[in-house]
N, C-alpha and C. Protein backbone atom coordinates (compact mmCIF):
# COMPACT_ATOMS: atom_id res chain seq x y z
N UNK A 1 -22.06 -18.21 -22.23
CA UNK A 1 -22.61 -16.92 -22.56
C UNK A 1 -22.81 -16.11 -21.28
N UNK A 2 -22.38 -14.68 -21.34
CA UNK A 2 -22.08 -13.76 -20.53
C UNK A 2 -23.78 -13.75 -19.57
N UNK A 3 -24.36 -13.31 -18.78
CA UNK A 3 -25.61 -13.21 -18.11
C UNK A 3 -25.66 -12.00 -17.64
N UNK A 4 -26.76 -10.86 -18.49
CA UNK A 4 -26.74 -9.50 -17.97
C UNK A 4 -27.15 -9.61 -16.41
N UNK A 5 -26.87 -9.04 -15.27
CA UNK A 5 -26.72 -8.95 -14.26
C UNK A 5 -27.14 -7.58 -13.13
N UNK A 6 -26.06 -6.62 -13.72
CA UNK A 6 -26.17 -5.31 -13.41
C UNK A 6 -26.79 -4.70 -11.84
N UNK A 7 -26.44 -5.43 -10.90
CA UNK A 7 -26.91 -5.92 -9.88
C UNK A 7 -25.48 -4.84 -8.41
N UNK A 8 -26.19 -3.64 -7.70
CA UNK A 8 -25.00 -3.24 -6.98
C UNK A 8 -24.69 -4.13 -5.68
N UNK A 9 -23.60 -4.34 -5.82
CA UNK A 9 -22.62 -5.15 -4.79
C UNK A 9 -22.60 -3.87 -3.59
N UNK A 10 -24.06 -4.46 -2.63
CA UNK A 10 -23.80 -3.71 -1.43
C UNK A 10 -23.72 -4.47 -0.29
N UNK A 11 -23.74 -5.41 -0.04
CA UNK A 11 -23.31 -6.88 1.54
C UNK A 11 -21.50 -7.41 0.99
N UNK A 12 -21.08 -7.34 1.86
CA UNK A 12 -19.33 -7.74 1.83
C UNK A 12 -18.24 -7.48 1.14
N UNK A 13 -17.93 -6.44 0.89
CA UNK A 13 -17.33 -6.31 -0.61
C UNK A 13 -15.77 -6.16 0.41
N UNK A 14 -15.25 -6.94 0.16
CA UNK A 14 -13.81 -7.25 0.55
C UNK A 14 -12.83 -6.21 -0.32
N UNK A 15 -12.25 -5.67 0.29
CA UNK A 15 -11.49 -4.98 -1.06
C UNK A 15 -9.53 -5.46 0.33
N UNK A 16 -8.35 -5.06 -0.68
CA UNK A 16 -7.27 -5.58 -0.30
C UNK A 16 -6.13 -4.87 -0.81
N UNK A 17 -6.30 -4.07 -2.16
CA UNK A 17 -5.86 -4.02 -3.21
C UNK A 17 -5.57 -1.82 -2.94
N UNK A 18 -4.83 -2.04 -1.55
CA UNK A 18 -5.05 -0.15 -1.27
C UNK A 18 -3.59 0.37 -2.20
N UNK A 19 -2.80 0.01 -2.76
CA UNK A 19 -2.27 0.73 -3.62
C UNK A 19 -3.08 1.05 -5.10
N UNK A 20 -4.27 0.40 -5.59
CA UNK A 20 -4.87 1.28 -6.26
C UNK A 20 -5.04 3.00 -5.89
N UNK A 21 -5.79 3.14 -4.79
CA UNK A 21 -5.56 4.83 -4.68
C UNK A 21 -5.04 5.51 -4.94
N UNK A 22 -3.32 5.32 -4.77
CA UNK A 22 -2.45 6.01 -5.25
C UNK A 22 -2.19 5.99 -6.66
N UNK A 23 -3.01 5.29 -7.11
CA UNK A 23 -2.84 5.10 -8.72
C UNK A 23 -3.70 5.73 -9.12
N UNK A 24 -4.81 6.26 -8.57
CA UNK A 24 -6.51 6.94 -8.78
C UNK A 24 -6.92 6.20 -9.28
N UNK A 25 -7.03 4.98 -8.58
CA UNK A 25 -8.06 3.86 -9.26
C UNK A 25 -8.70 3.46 -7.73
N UNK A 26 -10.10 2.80 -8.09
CA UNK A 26 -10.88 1.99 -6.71
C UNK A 26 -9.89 0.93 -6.26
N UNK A 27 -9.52 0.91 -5.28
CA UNK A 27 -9.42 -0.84 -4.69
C UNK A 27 -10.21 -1.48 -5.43
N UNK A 28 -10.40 -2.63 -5.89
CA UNK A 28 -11.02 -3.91 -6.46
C UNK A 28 -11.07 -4.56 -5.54
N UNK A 29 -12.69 -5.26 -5.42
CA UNK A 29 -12.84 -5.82 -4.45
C UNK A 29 -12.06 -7.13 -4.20
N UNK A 30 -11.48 -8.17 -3.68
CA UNK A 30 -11.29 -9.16 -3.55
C UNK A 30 -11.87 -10.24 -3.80
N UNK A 31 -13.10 -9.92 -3.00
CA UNK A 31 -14.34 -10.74 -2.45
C UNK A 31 -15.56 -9.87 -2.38
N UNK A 32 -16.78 -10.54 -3.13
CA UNK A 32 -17.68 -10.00 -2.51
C UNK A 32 -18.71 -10.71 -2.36
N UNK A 33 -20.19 -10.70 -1.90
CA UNK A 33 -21.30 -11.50 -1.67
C UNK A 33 -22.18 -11.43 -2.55
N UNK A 34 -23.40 -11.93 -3.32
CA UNK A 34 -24.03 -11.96 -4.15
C UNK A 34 -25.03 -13.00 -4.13
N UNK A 35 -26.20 -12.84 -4.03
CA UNK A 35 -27.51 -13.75 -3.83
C UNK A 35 -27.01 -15.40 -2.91
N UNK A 36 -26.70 -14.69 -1.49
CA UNK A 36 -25.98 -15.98 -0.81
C UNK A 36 -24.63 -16.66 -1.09
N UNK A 37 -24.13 -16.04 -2.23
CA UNK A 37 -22.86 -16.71 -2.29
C UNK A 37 -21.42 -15.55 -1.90
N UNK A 38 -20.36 -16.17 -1.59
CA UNK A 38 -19.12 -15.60 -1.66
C UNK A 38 -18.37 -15.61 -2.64
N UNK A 39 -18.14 -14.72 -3.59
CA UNK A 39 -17.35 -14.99 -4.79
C UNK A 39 -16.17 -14.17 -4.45
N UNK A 40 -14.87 -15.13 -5.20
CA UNK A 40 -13.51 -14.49 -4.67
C UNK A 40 -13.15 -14.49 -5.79
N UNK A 41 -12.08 -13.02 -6.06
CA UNK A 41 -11.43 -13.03 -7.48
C UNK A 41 -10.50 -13.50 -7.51
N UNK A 42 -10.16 -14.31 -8.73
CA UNK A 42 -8.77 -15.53 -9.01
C UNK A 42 -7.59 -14.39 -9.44
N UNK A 43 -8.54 -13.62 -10.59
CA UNK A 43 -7.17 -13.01 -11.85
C UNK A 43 -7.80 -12.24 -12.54
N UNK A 44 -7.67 -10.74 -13.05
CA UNK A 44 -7.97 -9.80 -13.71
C UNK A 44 -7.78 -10.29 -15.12
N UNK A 45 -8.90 -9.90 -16.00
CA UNK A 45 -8.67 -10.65 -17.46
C UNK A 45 -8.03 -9.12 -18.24
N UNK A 46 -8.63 -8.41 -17.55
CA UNK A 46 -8.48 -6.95 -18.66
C UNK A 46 -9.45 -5.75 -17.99
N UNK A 47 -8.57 -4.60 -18.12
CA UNK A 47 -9.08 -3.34 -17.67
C UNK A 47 -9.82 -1.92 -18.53
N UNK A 48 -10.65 -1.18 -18.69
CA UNK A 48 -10.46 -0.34 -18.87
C UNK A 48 -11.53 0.86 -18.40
N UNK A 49 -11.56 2.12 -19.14
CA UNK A 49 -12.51 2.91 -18.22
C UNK A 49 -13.39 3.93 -19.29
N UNK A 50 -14.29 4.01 -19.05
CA UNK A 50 -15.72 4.90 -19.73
C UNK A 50 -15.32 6.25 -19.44
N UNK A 51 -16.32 7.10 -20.47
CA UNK A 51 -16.11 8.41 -19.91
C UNK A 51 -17.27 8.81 -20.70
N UNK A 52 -17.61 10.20 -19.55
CA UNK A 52 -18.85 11.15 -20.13
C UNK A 52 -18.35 12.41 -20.02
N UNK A 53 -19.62 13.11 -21.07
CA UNK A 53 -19.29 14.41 -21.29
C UNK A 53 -20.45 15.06 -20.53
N UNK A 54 -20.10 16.42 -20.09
CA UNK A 54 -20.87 17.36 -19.23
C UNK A 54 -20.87 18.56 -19.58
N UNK A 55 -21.81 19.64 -20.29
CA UNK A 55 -21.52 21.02 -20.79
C UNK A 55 -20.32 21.22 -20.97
N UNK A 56 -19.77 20.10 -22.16
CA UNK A 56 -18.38 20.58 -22.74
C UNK A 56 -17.26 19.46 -22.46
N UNK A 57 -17.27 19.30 -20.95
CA UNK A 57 -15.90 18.39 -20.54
C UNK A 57 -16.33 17.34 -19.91
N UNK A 58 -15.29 16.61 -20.67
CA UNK A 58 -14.81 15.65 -20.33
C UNK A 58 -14.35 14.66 -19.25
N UNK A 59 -15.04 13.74 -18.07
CA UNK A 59 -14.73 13.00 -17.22
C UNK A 59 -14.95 11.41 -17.10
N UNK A 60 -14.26 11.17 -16.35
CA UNK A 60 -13.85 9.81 -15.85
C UNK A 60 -15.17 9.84 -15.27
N UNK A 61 -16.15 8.45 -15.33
CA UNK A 61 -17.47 8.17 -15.12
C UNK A 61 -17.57 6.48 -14.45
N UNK A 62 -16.75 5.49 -14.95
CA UNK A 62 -16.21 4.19 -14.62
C UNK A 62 -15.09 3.26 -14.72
N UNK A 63 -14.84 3.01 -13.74
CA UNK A 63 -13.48 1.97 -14.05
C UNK A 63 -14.12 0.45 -14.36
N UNK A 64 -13.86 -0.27 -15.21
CA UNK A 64 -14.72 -1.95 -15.40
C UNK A 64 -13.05 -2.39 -15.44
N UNK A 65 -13.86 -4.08 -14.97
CA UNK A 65 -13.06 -5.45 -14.79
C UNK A 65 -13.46 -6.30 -15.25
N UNK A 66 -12.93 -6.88 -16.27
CA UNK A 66 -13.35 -7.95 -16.30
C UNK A 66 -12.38 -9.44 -15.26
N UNK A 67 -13.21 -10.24 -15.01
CA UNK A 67 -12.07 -11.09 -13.70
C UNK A 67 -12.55 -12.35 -14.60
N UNK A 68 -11.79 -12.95 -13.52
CA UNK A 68 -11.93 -14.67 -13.28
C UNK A 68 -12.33 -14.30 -11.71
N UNK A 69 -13.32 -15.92 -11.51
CA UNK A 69 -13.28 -15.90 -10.26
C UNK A 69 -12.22 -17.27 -9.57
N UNK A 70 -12.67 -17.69 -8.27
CA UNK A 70 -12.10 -18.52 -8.31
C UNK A 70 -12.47 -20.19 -8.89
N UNK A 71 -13.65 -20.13 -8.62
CA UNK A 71 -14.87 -21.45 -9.13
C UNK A 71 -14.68 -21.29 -11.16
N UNK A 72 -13.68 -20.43 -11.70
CA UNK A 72 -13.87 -20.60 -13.03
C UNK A 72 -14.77 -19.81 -14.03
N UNK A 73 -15.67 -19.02 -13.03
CA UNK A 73 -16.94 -18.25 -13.87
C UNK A 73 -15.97 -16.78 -14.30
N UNK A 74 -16.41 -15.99 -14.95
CA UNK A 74 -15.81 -14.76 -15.50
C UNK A 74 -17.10 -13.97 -15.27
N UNK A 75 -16.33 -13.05 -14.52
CA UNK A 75 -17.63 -11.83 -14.10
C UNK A 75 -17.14 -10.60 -14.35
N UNK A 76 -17.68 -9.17 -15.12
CA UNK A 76 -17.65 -7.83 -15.77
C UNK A 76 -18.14 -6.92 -14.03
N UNK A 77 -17.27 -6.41 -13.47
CA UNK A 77 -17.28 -5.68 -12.30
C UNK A 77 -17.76 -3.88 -13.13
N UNK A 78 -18.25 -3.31 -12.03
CA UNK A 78 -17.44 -1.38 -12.60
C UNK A 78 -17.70 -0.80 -11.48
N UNK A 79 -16.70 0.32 -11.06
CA UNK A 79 -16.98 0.94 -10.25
C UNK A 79 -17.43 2.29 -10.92
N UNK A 80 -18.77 2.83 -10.15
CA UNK A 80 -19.25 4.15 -10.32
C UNK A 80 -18.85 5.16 -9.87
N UNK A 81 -18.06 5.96 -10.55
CA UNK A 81 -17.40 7.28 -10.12
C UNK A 81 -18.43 8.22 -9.93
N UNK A 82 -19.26 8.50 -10.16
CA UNK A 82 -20.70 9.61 -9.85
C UNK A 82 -21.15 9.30 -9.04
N UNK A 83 -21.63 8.02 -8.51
CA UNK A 83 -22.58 7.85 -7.39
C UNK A 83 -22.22 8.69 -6.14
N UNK A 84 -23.20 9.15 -5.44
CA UNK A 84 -23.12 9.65 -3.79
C UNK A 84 -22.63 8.92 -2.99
N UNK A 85 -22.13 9.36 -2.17
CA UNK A 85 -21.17 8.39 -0.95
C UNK A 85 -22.68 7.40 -0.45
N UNK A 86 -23.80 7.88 -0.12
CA UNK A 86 -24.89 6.34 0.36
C UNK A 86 -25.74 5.75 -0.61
N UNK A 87 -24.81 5.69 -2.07
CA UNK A 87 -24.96 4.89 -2.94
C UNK A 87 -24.23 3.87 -3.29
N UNK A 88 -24.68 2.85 -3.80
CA UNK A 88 -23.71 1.75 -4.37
C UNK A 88 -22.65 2.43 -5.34
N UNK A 89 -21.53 1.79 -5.39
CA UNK A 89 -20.28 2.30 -5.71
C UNK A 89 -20.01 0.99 -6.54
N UNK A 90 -20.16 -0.18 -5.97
CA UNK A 90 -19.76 -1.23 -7.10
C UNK A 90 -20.52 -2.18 -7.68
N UNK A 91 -20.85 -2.27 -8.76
CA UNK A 91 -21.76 -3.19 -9.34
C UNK A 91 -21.49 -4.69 -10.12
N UNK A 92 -21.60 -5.48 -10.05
CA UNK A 92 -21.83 -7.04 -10.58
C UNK A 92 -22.80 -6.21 -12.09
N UNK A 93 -21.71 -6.33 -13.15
CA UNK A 93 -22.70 -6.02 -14.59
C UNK A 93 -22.87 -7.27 -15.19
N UNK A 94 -21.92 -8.35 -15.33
CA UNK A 94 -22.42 -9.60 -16.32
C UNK A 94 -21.41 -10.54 -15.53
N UNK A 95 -21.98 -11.86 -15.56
CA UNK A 95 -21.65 -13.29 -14.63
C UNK A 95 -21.36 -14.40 -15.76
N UNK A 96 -20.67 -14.77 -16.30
CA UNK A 96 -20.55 -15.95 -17.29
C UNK A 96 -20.75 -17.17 -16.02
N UNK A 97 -21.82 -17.91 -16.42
CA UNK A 97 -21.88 -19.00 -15.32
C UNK A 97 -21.17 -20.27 -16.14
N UNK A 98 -21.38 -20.15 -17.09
CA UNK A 98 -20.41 -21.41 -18.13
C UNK A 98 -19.28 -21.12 -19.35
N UNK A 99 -18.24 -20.48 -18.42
CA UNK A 99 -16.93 -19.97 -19.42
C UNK A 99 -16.41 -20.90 -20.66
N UNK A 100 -16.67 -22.34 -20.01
CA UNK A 100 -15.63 -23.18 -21.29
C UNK A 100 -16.67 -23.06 -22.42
């Protein structure tokens, strides 16, 4: 069972992945740090992206991931398209600590 989390990934966030940009998507991190640990991503399970409305229109608000890591756990990533540049940008939303 999934573990709400919702926690911003601000110590190490490895990212690798710079042809996202040109796609207008975030880099995905690689790697990032989280209550002492290093978690590395194995494999993308599935993508997609949120949207809000603002006096009328329509925008892009988050990109989410769901991953694998490498240790086997499945963790729900998103990057925040609104936040201010000296805000967190990527957040840890849910951690499956026991996938099987």
């Amino acid at each position: 069972m999934a573990r709400f989390v919702s926690e911003a990934l601000t110590a190490s966030v490895e990212t690798i992945d710079t042809g996202a940009l040109s796609r207008g998507e975030p880099p995905l991190p690689q790697a990032f740090a989280w209550h002492g640990e290093r978690l590395v991503l194995k494999d993308i399970v599935r993508t997609w992206r949120s949207t809000n409305t603002d006096r009328g229109d329509m925008y892009l608000a988050r990109h989410w991931y769901e991953v694998v890591l490498n240790d086997g756990r499945v963790a729900v990533l998103y990057f925040d398209r609104k936040s201010r540049r000296d805000q967190p940008r990527w957040w840890l939303y849910t951690l499956d600590e026991d996938p099987a």
